[in-house]
C-alpha atoms as a PDB file:
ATOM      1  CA  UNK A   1      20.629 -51.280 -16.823  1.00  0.00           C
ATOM      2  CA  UNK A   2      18.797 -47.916 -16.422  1.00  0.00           C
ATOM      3  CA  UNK A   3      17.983 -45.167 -14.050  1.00  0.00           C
ATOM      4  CA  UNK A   4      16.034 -46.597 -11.021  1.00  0.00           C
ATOM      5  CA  UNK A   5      12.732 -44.605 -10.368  1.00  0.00           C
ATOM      6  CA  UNK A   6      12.399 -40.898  -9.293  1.00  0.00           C
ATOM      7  CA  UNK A   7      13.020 -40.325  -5.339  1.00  0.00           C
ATOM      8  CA  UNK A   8      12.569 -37.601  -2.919  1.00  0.00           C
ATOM      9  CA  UNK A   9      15.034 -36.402  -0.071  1.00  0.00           C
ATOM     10  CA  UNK A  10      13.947 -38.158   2.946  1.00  0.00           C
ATOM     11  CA  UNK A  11      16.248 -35.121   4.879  1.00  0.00           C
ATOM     12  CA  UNK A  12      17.682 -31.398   4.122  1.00  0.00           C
ATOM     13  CA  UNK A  13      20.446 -29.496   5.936  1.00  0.00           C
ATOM     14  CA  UNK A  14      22.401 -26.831   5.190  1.00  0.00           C
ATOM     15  CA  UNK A  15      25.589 -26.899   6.984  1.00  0.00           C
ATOM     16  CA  UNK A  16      27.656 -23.713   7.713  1.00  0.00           C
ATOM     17  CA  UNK A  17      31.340 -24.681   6.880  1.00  0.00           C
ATOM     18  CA  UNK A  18      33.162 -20.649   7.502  1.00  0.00           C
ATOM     19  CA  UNK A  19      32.708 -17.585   8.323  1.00  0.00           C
ATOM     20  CA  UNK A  20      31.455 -17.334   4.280  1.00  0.00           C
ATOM     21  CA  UNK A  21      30.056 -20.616   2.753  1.00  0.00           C
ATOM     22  CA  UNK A  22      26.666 -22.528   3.857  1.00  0.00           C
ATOM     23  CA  UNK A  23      26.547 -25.718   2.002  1.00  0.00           C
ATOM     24  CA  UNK A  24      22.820 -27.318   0.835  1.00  0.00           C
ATOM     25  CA  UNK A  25      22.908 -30.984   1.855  1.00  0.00           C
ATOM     26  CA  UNK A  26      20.591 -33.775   1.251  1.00  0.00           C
ATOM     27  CA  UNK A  27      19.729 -37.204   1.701  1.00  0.00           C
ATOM     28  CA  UNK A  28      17.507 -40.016   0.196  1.00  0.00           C
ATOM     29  CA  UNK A  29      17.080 -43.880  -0.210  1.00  0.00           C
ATOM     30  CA  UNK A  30      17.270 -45.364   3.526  1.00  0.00           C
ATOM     31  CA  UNK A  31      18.391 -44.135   6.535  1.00  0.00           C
ATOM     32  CA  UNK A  32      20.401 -47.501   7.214  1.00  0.00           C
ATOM     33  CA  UNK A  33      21.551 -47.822   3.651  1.00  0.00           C
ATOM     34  CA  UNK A  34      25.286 -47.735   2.329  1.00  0.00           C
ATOM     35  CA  UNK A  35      25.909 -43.508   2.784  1.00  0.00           C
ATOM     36  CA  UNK A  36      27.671 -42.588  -0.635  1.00  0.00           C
ATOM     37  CA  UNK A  37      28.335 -38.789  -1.285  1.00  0.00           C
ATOM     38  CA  UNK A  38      27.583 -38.222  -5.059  1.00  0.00           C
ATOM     39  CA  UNK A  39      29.965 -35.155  -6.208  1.00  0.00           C
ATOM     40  CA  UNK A  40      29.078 -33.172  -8.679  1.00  0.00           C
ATOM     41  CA  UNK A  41      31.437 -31.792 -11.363  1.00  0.00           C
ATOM     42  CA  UNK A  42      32.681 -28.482 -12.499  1.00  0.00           C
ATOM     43  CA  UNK A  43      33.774 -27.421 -10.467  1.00  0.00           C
ATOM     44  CA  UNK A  44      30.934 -25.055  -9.916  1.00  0.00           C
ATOM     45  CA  UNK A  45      28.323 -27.753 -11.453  1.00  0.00           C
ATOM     46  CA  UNK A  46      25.387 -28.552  -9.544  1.00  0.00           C
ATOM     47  CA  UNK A  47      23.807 -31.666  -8.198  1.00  0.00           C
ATOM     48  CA  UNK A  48      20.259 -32.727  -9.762  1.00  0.00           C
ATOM     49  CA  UNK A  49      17.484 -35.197  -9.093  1.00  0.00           C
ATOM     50  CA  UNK A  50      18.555 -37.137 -11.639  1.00  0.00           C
ATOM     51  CA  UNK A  51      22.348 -37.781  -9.588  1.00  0.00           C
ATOM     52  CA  UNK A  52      20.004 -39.993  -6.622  1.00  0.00           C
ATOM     53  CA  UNK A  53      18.689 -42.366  -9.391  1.00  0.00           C
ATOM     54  CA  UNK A  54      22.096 -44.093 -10.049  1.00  0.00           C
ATOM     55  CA  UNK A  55      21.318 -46.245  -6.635  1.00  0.00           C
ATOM     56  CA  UNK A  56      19.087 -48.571  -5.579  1.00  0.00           C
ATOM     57  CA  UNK A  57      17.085 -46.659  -3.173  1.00  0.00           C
ATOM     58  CA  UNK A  58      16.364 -49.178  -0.678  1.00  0.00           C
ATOM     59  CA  UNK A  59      20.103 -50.194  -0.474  1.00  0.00           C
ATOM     60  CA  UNK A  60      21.936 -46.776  -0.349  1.00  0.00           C
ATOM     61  CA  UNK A  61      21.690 -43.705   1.827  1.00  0.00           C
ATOM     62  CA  UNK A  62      22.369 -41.243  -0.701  1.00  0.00           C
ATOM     63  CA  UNK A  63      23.905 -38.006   0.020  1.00  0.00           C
ATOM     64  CA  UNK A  64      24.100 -34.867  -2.841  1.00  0.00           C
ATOM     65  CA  UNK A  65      25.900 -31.869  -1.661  1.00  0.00           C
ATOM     66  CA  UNK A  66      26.415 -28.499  -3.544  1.00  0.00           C
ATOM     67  CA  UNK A  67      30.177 -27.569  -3.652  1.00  0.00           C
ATOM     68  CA  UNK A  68      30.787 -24.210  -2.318  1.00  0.00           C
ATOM     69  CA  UNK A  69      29.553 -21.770  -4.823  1.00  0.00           C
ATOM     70  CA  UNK A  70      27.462 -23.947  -6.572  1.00  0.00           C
ATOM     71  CA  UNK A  71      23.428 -24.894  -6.974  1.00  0.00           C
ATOM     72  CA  UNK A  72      21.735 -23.979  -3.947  1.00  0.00           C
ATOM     73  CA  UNK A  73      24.683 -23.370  -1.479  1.00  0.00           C
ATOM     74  CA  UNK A  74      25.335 -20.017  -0.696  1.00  0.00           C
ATOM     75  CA  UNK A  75      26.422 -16.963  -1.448  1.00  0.00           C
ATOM     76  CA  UNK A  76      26.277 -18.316  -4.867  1.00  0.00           C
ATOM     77  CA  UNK A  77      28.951 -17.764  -7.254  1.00  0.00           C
ATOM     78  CA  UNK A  78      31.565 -16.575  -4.484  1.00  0.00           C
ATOM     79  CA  UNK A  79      35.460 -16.988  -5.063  1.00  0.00           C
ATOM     80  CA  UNK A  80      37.058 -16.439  -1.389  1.00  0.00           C
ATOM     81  CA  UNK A  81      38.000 -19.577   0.460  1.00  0.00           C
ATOM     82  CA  UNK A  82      36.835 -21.494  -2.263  1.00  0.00           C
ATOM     83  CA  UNK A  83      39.697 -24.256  -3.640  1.00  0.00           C
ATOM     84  CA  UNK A  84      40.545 -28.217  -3.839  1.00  0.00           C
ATOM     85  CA  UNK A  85      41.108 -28.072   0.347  1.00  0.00           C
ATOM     86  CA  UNK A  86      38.494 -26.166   1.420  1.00  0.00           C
ATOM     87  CA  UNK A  87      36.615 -28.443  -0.798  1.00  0.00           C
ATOM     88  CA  UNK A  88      38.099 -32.069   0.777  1.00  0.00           C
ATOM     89  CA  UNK A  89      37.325 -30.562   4.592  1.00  0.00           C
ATOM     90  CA  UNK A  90      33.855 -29.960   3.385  1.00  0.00           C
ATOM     91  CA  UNK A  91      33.642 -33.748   2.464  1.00  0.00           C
ATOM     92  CA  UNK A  92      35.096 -34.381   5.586  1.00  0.00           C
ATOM     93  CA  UNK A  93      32.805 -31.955   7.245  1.00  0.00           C
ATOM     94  CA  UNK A  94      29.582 -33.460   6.243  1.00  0.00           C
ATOM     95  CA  UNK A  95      30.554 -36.552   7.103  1.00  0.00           C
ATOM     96  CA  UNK A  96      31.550 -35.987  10.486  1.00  0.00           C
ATOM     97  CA  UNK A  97      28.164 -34.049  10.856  1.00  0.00           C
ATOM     98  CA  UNK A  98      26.276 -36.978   9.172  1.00  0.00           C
ATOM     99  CA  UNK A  99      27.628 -39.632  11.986  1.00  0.00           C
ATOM    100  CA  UNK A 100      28.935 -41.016   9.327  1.00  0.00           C
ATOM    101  CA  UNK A 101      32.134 -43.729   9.867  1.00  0.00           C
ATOM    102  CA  UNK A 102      33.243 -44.707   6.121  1.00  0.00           C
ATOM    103  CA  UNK A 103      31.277 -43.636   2.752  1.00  0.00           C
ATOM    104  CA  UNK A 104      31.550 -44.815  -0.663  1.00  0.00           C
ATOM    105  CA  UNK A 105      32.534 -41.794  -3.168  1.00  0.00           C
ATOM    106  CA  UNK A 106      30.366 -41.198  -6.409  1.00  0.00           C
ATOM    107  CA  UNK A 107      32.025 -38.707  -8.580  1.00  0.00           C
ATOM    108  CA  UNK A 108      32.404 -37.680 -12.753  1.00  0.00           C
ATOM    109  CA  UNK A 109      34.808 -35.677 -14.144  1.00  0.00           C
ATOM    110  CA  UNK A 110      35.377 -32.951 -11.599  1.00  0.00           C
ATOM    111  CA  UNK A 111      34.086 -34.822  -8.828  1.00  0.00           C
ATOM    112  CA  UNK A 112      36.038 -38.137  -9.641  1.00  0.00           C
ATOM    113  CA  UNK A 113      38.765 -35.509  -8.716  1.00  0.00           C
ATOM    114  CA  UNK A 114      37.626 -34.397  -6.088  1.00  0.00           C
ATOM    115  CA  UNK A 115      36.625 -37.884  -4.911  1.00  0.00           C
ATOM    116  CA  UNK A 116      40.490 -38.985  -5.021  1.00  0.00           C
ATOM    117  CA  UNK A 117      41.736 -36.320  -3.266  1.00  0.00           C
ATOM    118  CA  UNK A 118      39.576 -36.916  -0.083  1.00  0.00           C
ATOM    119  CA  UNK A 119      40.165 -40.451  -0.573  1.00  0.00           C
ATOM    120  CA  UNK A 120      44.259 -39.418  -0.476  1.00  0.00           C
ATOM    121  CA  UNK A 121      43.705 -37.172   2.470  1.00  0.00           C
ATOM    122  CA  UNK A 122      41.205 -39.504   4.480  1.00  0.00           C
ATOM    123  CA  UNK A 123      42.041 -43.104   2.758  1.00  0.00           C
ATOM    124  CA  UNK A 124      40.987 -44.792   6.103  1.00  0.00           C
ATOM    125  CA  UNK A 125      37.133 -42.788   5.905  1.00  0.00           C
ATOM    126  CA  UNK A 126      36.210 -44.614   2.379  1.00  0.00           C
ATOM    127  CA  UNK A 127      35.045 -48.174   1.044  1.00  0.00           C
ATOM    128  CA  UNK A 128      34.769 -47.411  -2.411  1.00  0.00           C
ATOM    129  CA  UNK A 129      34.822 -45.128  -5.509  1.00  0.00           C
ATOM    130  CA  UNK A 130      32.294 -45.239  -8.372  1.00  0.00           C
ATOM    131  CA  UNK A 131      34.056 -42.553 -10.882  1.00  0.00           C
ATOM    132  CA  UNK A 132      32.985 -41.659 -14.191  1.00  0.00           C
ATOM    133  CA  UNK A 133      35.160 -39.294 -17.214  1.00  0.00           C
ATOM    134  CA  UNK A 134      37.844 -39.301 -14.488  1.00  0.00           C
ATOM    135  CA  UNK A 135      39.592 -35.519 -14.773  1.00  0.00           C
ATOM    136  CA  UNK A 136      42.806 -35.582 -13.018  1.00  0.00           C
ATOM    137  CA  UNK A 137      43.414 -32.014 -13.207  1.00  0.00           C
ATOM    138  CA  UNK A 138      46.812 -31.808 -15.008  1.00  0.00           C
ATOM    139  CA  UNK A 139      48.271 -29.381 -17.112  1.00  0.00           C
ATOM    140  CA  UNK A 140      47.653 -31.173 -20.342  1.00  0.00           C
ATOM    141  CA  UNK A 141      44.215 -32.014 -19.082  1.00  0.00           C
ATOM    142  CA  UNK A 142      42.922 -28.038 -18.873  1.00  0.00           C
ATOM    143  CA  UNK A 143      44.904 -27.902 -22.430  1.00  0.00           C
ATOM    144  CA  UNK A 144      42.952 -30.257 -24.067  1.00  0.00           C
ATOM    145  CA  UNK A 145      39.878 -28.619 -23.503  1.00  0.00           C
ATOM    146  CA  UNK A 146      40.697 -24.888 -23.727  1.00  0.00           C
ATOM    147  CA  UNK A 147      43.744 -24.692 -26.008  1.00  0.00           C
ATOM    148  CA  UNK A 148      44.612 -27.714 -28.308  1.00  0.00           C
ATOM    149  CA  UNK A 149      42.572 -31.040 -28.489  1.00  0.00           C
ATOM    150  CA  UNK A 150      39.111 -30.416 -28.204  1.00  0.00           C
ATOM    151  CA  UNK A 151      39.032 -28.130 -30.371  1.00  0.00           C
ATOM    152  CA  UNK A 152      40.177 -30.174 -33.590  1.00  0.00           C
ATOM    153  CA  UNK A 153      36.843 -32.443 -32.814  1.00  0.00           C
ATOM    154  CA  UNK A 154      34.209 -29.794 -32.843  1.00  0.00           C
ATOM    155  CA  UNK A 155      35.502 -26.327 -34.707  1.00  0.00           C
ATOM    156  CA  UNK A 156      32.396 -25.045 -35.023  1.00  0.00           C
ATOM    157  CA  UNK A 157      31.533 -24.846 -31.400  1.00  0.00           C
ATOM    158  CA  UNK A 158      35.453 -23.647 -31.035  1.00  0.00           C
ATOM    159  CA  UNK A 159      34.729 -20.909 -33.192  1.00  0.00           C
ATOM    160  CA  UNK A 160      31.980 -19.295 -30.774  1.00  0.00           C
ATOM    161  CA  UNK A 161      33.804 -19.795 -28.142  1.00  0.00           C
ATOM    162  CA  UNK A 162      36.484 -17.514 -29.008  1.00  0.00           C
ATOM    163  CA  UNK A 163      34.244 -14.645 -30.329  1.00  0.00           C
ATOM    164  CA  UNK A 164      33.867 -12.810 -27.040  1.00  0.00           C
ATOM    165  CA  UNK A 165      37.501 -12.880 -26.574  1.00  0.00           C
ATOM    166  CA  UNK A 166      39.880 -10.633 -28.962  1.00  0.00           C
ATOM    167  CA  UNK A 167      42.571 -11.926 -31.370  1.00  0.00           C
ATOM    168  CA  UNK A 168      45.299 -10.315 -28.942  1.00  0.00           C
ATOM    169  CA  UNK A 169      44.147 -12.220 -25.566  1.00  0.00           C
ATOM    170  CA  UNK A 170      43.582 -16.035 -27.106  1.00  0.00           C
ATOM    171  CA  UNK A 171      46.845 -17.437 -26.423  1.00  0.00           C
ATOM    172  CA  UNK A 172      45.376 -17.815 -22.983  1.00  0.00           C
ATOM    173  CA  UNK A 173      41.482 -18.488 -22.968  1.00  0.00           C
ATOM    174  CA  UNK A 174      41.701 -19.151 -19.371  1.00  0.00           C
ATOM    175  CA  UNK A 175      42.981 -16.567 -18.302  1.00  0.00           C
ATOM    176  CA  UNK A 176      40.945 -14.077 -21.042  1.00  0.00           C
ATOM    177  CA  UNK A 177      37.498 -15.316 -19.945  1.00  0.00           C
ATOM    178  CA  UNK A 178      38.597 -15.347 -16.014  1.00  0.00           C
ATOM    179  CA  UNK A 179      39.063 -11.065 -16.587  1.00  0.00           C
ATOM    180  CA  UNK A 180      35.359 -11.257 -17.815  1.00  0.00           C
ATOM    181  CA  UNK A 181      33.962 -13.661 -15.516  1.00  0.00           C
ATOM    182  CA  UNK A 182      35.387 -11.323 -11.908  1.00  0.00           C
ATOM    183  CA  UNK A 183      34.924  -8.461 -13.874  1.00  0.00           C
ATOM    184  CA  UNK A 184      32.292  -5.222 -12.662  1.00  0.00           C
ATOM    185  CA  UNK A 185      30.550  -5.572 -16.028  1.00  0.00           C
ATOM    186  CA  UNK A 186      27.291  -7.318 -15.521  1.00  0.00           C
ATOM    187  CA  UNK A 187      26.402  -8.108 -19.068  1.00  0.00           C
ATOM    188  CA  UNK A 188      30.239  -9.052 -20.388  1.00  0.00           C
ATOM    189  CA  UNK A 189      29.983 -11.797 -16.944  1.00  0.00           C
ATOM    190  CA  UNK A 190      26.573 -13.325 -18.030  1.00  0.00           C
ATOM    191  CA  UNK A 191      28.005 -13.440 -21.869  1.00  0.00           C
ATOM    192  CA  UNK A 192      31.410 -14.911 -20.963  1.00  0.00           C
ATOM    193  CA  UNK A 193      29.422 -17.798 -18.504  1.00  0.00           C
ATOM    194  CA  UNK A 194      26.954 -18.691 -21.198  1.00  0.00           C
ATOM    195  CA  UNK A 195      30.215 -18.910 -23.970  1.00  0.00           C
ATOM    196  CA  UNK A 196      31.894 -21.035 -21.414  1.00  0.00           C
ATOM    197  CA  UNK A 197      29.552 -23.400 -20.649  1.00  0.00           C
ATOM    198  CA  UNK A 198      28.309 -23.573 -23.688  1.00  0.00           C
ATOM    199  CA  UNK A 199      31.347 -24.669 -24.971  1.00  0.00           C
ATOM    200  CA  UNK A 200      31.585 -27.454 -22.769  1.00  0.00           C
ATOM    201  CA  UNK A 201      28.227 -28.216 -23.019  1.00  0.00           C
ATOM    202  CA  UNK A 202      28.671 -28.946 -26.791  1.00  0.00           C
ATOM    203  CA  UNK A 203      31.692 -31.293 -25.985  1.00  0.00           C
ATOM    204  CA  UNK A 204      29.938 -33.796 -23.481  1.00  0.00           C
ATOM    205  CA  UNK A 205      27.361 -36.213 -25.330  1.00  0.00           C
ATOM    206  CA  UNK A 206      28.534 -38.136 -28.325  1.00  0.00           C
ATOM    207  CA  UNK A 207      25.695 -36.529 -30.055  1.00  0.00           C
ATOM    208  CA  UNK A 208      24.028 -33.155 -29.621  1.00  0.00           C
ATOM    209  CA  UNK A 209      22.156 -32.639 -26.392  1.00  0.00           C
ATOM    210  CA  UNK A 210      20.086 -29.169 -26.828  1.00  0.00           C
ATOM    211  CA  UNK A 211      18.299 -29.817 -23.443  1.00  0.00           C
ATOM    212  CA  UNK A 212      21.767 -30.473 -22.050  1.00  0.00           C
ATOM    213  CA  UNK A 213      22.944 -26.871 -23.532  1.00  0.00           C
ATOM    214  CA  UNK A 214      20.102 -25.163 -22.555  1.00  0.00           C
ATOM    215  CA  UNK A 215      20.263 -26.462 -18.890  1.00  0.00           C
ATOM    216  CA  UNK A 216      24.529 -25.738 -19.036  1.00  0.00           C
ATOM    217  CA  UNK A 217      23.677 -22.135 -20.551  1.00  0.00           C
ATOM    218  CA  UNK A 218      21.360 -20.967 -18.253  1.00  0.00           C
ATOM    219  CA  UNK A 219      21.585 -17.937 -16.456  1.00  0.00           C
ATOM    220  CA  UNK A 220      22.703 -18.665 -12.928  1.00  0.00           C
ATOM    221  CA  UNK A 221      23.852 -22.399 -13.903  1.00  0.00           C
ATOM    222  CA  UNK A 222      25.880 -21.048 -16.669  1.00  0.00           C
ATOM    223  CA  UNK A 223      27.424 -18.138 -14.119  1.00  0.00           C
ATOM    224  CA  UNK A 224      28.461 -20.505 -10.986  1.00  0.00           C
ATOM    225  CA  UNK A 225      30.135 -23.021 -13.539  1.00  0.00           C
ATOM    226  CA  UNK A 226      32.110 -20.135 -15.334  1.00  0.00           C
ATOM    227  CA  UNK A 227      33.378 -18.414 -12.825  1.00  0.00           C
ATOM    228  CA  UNK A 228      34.691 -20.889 -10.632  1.00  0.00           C
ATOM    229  CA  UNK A 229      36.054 -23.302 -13.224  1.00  0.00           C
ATOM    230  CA  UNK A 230      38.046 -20.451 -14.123  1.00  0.00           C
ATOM    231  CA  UNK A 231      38.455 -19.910 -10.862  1.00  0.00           C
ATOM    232  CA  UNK A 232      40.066 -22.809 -10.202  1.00  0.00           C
ATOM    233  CA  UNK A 233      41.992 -23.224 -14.025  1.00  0.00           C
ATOM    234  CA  UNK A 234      43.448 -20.084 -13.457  1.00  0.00           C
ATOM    235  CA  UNK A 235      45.710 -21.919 -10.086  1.00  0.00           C
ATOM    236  CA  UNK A 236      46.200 -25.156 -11.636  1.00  0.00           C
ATOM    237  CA  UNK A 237      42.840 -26.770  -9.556  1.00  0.00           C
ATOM    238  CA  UNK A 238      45.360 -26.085  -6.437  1.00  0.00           C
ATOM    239  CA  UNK A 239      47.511 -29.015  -6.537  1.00  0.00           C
ATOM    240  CA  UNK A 240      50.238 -30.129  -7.932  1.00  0.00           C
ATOM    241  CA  UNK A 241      50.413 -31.076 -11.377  1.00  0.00           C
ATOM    242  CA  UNK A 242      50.205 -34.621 -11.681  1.00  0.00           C
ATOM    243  CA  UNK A 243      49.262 -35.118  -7.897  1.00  0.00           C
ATOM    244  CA  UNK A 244      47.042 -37.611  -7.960  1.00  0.00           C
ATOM    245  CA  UNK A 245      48.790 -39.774  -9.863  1.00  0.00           C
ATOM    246  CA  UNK A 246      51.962 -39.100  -7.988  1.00  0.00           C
ATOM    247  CA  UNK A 247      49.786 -39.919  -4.551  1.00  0.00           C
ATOM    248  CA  UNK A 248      48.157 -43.497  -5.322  1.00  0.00           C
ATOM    249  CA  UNK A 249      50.048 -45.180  -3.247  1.00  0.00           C
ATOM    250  CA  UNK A 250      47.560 -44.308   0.619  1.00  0.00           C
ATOM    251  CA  UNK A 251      44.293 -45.776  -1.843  1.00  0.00           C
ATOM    252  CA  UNK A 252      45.694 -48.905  -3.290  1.00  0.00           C
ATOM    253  CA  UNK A 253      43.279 -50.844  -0.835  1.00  0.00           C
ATOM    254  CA  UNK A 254      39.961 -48.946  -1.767  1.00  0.00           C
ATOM    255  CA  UNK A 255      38.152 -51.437  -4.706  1.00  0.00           C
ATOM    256  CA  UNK A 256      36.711 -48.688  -7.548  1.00  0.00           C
ATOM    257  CA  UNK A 257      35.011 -48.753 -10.903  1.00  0.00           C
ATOM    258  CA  UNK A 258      36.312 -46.023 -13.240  1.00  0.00           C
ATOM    259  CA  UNK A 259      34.276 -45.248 -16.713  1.00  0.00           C
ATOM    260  CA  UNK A 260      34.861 -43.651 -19.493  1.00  0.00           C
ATOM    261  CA  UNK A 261      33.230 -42.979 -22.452  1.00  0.00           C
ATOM    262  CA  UNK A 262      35.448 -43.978 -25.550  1.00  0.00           C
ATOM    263  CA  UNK A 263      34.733 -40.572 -27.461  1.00  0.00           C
ATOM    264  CA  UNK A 264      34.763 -38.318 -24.359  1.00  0.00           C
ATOM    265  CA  UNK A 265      35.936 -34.607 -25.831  1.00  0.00           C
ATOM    266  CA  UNK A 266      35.770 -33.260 -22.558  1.00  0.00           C
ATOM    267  CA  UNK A 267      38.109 -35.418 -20.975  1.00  0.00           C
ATOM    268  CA  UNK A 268      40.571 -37.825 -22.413  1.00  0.00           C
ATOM    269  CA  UNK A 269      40.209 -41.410 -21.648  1.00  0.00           C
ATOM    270  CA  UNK A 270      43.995 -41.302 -21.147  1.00  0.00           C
ATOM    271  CA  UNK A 271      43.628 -40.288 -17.567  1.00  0.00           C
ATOM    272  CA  UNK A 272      41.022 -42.817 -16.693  1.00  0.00           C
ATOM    273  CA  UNK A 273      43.608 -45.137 -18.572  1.00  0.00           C
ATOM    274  CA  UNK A 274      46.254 -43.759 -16.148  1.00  0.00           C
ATOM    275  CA  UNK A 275      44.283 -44.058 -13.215  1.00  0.00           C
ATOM    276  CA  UNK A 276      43.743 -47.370 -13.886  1.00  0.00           C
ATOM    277  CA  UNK A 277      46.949 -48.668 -14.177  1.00  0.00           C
ATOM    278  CA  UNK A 278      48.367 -46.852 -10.796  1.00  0.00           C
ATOM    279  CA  UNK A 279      45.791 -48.239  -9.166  1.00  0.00           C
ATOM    280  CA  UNK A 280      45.985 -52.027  -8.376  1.00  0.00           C
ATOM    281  CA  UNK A 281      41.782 -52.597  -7.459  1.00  0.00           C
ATOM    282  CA  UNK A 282      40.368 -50.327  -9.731  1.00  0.00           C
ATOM    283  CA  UNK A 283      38.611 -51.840 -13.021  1.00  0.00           C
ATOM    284  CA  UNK A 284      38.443 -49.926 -15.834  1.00  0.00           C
ATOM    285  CA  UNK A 285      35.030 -49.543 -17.660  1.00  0.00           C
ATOM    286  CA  UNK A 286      35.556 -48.019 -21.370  1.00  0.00           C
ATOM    287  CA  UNK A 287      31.888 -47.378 -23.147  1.00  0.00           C
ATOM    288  CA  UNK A 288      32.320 -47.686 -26.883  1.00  0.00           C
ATOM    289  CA  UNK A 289      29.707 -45.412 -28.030  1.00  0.00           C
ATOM    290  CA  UNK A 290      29.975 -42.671 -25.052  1.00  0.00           C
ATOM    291  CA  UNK A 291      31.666 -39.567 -24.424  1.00  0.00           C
ATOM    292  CA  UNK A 292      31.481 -37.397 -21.073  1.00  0.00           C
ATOM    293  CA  UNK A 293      27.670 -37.358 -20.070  1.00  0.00           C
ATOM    294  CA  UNK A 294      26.825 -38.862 -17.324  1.00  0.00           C
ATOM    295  CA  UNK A 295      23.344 -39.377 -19.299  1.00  0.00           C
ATOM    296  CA  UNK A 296      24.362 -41.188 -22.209  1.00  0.00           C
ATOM    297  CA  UNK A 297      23.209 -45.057 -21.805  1.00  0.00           C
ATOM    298  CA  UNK A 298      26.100 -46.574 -21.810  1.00  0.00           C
ATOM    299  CA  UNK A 299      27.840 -44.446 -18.752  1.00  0.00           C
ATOM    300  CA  UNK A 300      23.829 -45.076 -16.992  1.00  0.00           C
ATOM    301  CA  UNK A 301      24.316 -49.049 -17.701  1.00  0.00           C
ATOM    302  CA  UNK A 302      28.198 -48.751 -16.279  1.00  0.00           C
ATOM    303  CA  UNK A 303      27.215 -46.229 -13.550  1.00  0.00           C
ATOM    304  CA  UNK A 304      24.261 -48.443 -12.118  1.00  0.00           C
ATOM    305  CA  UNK A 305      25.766 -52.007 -12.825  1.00  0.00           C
ATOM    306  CA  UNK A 306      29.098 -50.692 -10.417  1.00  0.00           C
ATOM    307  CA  UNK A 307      26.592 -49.436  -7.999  1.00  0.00           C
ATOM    308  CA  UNK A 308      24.464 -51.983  -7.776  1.00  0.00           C
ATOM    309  CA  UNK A 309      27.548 -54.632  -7.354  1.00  0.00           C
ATOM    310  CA  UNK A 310      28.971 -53.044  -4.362  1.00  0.00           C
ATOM    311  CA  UNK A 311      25.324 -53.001  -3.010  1.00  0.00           C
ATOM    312  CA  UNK A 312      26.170 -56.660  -3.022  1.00  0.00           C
ATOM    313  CA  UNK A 313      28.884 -56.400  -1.738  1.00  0.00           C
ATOM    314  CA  UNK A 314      29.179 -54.298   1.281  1.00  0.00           C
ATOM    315  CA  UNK A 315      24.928 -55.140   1.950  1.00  0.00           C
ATOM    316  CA  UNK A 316      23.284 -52.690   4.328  1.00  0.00           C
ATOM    317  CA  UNK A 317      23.967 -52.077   7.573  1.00  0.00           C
ATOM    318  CA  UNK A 318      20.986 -53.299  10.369  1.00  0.00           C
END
């Protein structure tokens, strides 16, 4: 399977969620199609033009949102109010504003966790999940990637990304690249984002992406995605540590597809593996030559063959 063909937003909003954050909404395919909200990672990522292509455009009504912070949602960048629940009553939020009465969810890595935390907090508002390089925001998961794990796969990359931080703070990257990210220093903030996501840049395709580094490095992409992934590292995403898994129990009857590339560095099939088992009607996709990207074409194949089978399944409404 591959990407169907380019689309344009048939519809724009932007929806004013507090006293602080305006969200950018919009929406393509049909008016009368299946709504899905596609949720982007990071958090702090963006949504793209490429994120509406992973559905049949004359089944689905196809809704991208940028989180709070992120893309083209405004004030860009900003930290108050800005965690996993403010996040969920956005989702909530956007669909009440839609008319919407049930969506399907559409998420990878941080937006498959965001995606089953709405789906825990408002299990009766969705039909299905399509989630790809599930990140279930543990303990161990945030370890992998900036402490032990990760690291051992691609040293190289490691290496730069501990040269803006000194010998004395690197027992906690985290926390060492959070002081320079909400710092006053201009050029130390733009140096510590592009470090950052560089670094996970370099740990997402199987094999090196430079168009996928130069679009995670640059300037204001590169700044949003820093600071609020620290943002959110820093207090343990805001829930519990193994919440999710602890909370399966209100989504057993929601049917999902989970992939997951094999050689994902940037997060560990083991969660998708966990997900899986705690949760009776999801089917577990694992591509052999992948790792996180949603780009790489085995997650496209997986992606569009689980969209296109609940097209079948749920059909569109008249």
């Amino acid at each position: 399977m591959i990407l169907y063909p380019e689309i344009r937003p048939f519809d724009t909003h932007r929806l004013k969620v507090d006293e602080i954050h305006e969200l950018a909404i919009e929406e393509s395919g049909v008016p009368h199609g299946i709504p899905v909200i596609v949720l982007h990672g990071g958090p702090g990522g963006v949504c793209l033009p490429l994120h509406r292509r992973f559905f049949n455009p004359e089944k689905y009504r196809i809704i991208l949102f940028d989180q709070r912070g992120a893309g083209r949602s405004r004030p860009h960048g900003e930290l108050k109010n800005n965690n996993s629940q403010t996040l969920v009553a956005d989702i909530e939020k956007i669909r009440v504003h839609l008319g919407l009465e049930k969506v399907m969810l559409f998420g990878g890595s941080w937006g498959a966790t965001l995606a089953l935390l709405y789906a825990q907090a408002y299990p009766d508002n969705v039909i299905a999940m399509v989630l790809r390089g599930v990140f279930l925001a543990r303990k161990k998961d945030m370890d992998w990637l900036y402490k032990e794990g990760a690291n051992r796969f691609f040293p190289d990359a490691w290496e730069n990304f501990l040269k803006p931080i000194s010998e004395n703070e690197r027992h906690d990257l985290i926390a060492a690249y959070y002081r320079r990210l909400t710092g006053s220093d201009d050029l130390a903030r733009r140096a510590a984002a592009k470090s950052w996501s560089g670094w996970e840049a370099e740990c997402s395709t199987l094999r090196p992406n430079l168009n996928l580094i130069d679009e995670f490095t640059s300037s204001r992409r590169a700044l949003s995605l820093a600071r609020i992934e620290s943002h959110f590292f820093m207090n343990d995403c805001f829930i519990e540590d193994n919440q999710i898994l602890d909370n399966m129990e209100s989504i057993q009857h929601i049917p999902g597809v989970i992939v997951h590339g094999r050689y994902d560095m940037v997060c560990s099939l083991e969660a998708s593996h966990s997900l899986n088992g705690a949760w009776l009607k999801s089917e577990l996709h694992v591509v052999r030559d992948a790792g996180h990207a949603s780009t790489e074409p085995g997650i496209v194949d997986a992606l569009v063959r689980a969209t296109d089978n609940f097209a079948k399944q749920f059909g569109v409404a008249s």
